[in-house]
Protein backbone atom coordinates (compact mmCIF):
# COMPACT_ATOMS: atom_id res chain seq x y z
CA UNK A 1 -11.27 -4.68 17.01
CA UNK A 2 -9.95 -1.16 16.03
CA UNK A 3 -7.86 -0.67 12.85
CA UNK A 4 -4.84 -0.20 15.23
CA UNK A 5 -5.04 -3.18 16.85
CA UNK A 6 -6.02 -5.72 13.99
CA UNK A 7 -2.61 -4.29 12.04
CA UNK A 8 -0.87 -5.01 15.23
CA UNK A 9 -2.47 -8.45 14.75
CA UNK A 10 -1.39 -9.04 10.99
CA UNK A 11 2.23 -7.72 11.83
CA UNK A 12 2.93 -9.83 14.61
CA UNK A 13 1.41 -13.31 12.89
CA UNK A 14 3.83 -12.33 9.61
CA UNK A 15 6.47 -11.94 12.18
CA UNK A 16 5.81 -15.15 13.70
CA UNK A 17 4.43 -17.35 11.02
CA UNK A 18 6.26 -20.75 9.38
CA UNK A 19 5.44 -21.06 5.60
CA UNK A 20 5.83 -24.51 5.42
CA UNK A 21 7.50 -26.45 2.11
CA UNK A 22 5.41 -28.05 -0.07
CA UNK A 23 4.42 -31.36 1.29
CA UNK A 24 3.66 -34.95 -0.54
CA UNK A 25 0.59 -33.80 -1.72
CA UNK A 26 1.68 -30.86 -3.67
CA UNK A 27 0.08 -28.56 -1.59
CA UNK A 28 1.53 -25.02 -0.16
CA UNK A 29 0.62 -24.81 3.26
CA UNK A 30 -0.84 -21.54 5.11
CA UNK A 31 0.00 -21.81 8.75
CA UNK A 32 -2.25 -19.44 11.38
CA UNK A 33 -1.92 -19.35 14.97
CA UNK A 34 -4.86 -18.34 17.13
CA UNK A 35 -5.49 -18.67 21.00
CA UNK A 36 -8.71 -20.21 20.70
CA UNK A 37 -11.33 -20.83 17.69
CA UNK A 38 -13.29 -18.01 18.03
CA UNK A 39 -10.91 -15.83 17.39
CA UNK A 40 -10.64 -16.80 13.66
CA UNK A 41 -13.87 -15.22 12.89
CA UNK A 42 -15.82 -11.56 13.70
CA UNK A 43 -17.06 -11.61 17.20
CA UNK A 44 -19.62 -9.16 16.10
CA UNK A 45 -21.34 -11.64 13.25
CA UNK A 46 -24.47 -13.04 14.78
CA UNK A 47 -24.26 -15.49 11.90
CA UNK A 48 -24.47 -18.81 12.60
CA UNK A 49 -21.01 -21.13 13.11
CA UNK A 50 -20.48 -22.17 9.58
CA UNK A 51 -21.79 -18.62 8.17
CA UNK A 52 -19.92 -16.47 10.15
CA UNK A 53 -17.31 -14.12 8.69
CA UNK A 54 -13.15 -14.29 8.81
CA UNK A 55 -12.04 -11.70 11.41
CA UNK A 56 -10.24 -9.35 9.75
CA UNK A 57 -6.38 -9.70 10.52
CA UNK A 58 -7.27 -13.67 9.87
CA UNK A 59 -8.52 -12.98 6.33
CA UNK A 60 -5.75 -10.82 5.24
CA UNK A 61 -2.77 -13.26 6.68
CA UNK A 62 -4.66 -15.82 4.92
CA UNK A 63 -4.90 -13.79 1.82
CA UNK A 64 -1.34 -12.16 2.28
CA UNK A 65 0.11 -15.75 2.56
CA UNK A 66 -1.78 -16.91 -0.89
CA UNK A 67 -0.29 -14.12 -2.67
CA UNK A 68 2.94 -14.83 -1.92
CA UNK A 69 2.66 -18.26 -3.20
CA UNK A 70 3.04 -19.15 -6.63
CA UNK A 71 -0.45 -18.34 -8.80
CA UNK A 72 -2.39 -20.91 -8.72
CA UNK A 73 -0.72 -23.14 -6.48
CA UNK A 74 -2.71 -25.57 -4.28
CA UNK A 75 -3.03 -24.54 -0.78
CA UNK A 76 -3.95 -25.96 2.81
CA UNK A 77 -5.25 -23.70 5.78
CA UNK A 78 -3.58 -25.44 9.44
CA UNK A 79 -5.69 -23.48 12.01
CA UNK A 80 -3.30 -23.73 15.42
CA UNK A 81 -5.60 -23.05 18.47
CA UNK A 82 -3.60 -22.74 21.64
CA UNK A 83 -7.23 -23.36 23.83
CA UNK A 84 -8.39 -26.53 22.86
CA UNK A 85 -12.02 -26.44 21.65
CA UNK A 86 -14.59 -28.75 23.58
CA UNK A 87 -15.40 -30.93 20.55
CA UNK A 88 -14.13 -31.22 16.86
CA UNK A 89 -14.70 -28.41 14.86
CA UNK A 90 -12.42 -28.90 12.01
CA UNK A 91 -15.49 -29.33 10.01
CA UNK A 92 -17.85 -26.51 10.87
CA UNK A 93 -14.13 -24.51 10.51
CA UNK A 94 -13.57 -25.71 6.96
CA UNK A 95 -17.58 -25.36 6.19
CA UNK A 96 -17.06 -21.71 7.27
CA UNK A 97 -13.82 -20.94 5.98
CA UNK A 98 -15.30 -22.00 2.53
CA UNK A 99 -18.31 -20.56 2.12
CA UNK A 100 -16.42 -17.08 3.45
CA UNK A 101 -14.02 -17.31 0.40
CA UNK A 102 -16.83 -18.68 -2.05
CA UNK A 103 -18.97 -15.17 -0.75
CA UNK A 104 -15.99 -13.03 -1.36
CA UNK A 105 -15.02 -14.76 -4.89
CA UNK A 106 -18.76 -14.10 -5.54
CA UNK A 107 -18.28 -10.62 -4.66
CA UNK A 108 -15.36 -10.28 -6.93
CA UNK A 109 -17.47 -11.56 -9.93
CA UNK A 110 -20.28 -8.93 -9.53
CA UNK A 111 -17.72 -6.21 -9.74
CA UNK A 112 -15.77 -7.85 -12.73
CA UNK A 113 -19.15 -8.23 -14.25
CA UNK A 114 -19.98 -4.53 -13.43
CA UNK A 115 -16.43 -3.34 -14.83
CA UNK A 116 -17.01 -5.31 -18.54
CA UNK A 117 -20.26 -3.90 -18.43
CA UNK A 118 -18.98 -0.31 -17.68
CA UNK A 119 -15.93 -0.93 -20.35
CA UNK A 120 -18.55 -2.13 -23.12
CA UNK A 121 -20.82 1.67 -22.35
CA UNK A 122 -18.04 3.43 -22.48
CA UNK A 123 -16.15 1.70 -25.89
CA UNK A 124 -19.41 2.46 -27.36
CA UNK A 125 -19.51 6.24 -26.31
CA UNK A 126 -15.44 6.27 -26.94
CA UNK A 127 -16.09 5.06 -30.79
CA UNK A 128 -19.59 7.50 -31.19
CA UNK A 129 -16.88 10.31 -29.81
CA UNK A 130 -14.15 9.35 -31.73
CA UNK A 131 -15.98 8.76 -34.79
CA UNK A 132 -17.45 11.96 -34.97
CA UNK A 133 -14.70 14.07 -33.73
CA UNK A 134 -12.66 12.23 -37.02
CA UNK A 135 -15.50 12.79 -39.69
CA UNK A 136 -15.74 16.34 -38.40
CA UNK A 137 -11.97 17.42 -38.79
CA UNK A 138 -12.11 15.37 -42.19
CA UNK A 139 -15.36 16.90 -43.89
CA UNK A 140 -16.34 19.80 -42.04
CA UNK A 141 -13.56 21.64 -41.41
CA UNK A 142 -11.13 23.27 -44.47
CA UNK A 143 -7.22 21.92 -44.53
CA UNK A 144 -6.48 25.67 -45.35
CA UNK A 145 -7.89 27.76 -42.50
CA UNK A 146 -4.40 28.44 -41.22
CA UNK A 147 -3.01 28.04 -37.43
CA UNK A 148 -5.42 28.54 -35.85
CA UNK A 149 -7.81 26.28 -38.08
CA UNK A 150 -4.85 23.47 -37.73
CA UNK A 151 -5.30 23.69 -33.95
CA UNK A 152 -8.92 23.35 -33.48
CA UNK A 153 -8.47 20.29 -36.21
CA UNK A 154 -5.54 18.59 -34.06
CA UNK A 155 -7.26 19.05 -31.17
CA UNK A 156 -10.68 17.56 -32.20
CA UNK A 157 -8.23 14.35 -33.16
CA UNK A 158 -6.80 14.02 -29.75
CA UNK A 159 -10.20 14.84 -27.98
CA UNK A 160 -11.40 11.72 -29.90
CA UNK A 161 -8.82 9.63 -28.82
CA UNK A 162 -9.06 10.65 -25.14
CA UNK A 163 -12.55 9.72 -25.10
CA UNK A 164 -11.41 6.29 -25.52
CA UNK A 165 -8.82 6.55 -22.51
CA UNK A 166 -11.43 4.63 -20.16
CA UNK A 167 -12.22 1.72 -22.17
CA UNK A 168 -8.67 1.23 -22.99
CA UNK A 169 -8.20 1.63 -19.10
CA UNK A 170 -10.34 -1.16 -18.58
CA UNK A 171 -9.97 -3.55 -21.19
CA UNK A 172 -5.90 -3.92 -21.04
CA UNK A 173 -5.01 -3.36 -17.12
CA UNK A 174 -8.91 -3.18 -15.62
CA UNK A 175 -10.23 -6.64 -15.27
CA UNK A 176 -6.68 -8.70 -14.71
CA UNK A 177 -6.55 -7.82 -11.15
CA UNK A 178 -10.07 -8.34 -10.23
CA UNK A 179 -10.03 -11.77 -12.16
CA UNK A 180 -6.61 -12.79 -10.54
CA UNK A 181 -8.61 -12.14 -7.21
CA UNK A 182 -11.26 -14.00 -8.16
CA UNK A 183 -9.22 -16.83 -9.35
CA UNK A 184 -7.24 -17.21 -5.27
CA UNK A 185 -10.63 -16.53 -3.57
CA UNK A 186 -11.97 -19.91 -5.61
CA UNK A 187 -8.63 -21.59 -4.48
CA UNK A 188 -8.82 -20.51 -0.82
CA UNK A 189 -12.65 -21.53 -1.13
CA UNK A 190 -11.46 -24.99 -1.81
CA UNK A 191 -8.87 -25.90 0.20
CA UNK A 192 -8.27 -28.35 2.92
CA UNK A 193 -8.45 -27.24 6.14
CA UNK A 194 -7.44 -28.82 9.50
CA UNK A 195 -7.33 -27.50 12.96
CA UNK A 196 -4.91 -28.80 15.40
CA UNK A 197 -4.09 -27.79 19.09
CA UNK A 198 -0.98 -26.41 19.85
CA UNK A 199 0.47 -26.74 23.22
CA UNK A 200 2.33 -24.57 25.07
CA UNK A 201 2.80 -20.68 24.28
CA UNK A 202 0.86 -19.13 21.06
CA UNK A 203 3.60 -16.24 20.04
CA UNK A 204 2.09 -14.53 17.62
CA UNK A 205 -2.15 -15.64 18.52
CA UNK A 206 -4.99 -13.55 17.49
C-alpha cells in the first residue's frame, strides 16, 4: 500500500467512523470498519495469523482514536468486516491485535530506556562542563582584567550552562511523551476485542 493511498485510507475511516459512548462496562469503544479480515493486518507479513502486523492505516485509526480519548481510559476494539470470514476469528484477531500493541509498547520501552540512559551521560558531562567552566572563571581568571577579561568570564558561565541544555531537554519534556506512549500501547495491548459482520455497504472499509 503506497503512502498515498493508506492516508486516503485513514481520512476516509475518520470521516466515516462512530465513536461510540461509553457503554455499561465503562469502556470507550474504538469502532473500525474493514471489508474483510485480512485487511486489518500487512499483506506483506509472512508471519503467522496471530503474529502478523496491524496494516498501517488500521494501526494509526486505532491509535488516533485512543488519543482522543481520555488518558487512560479503558477501551474496546469492534472490528466490522463487511465479508464474513469462514470461521470465528475473533480470537486469533484479539491474540494478534495484542501481541502487536504489547511489541510496539516493548519498543517504546527500549527507547525510553535508551533516552534515561543518554540523559544520565550527558548530566554527567553537563556537570564535569559546568563545573569546570565555574571553577575556572572563579580561580583562574582575575575580576580586574577589564572588558574584554569580563567577556571571556561571562561567556565561560553561559558555555557551562549550555552544556547542560540536553539533559535538561530530556529530563523535563524528553521521556513524558515516550512514557505516555508506552502507557496507551499497554492499554490497546489489553483490550477486548470483538469482530462482528456488518451487512450491507462498508463506507469507509480498508
Amino acid at each position: 500500500m503506497t503512502e498515498g493511498t493508506t492516508t486516503k485510507h485513514i481520512e476516509a475511516i475518520h470521516a466515516a467512523a462512530v465513536s461510540a459512548p461509553v457503554a455499561r462496562d465503562g469502556r470507550h469503544h474504538i469502532e473500525l470498519k474493514v471489508r474483510n479480515i485480512n485487511a486489518l493486518f500487512n499483506s506483506l507479513d509472512p508471519a503467522p495469523f496471530r503474529e502478523k502486523d496491524l496494516d498501517a492505516a488500521a494501526e494509526a485509526f486505532i491509535v488516533g482514536w485512543a488519543e482522543e480519548y481520555p488518558f487512560g481510559t479503558p477501551l474496546s476494539l469492534r472490528v466490522h468486516v463487511q465479508e464474513a470470514p469462514i470461521e470465528e476469528v475473533t480470537p486469533m484477531v484479539r491474540d494478534a491485535v495484542h501481541n502487536y500493541f504489547a511489541y510496539r509498547g516493548g519498543i517504546v520501552k527500549m527507547e525510553l530506556r535508551r533516552l534515561m540512559k543518554q540523559g544520565r551521560v550527558s548530566l554527567l558531562i553537563g556537570i564535569a562542563f559546568l563545573s569546570t567552566c565555574l571553577f575556572v572563571k572563579a580561580y583562574l581568571l582575575p575580576d580586574t582584567g577589564g572588558p574584554a577579561m569580563e567577556v571571556l568570564r561571562e561567556s565561560l558561565a553561559i558555555a557551562g550552562w549550555v552544556a547542560m541544555w540536553e539533559p535538561m531537554q530530556i529530563y523535563l519534556y524528553g521521556w513524558w511523551p515516550l512514557r505516555r506512549r508506552g502507557s496507551l500501547f499497554a492499554n490497546l495491548g489489553r483490550m477486548p476485542v470483538e469482530v462482528v459482520v456488518t451487512k450491507g455497504n462498508v463506507v469507509a472499509a480498508l
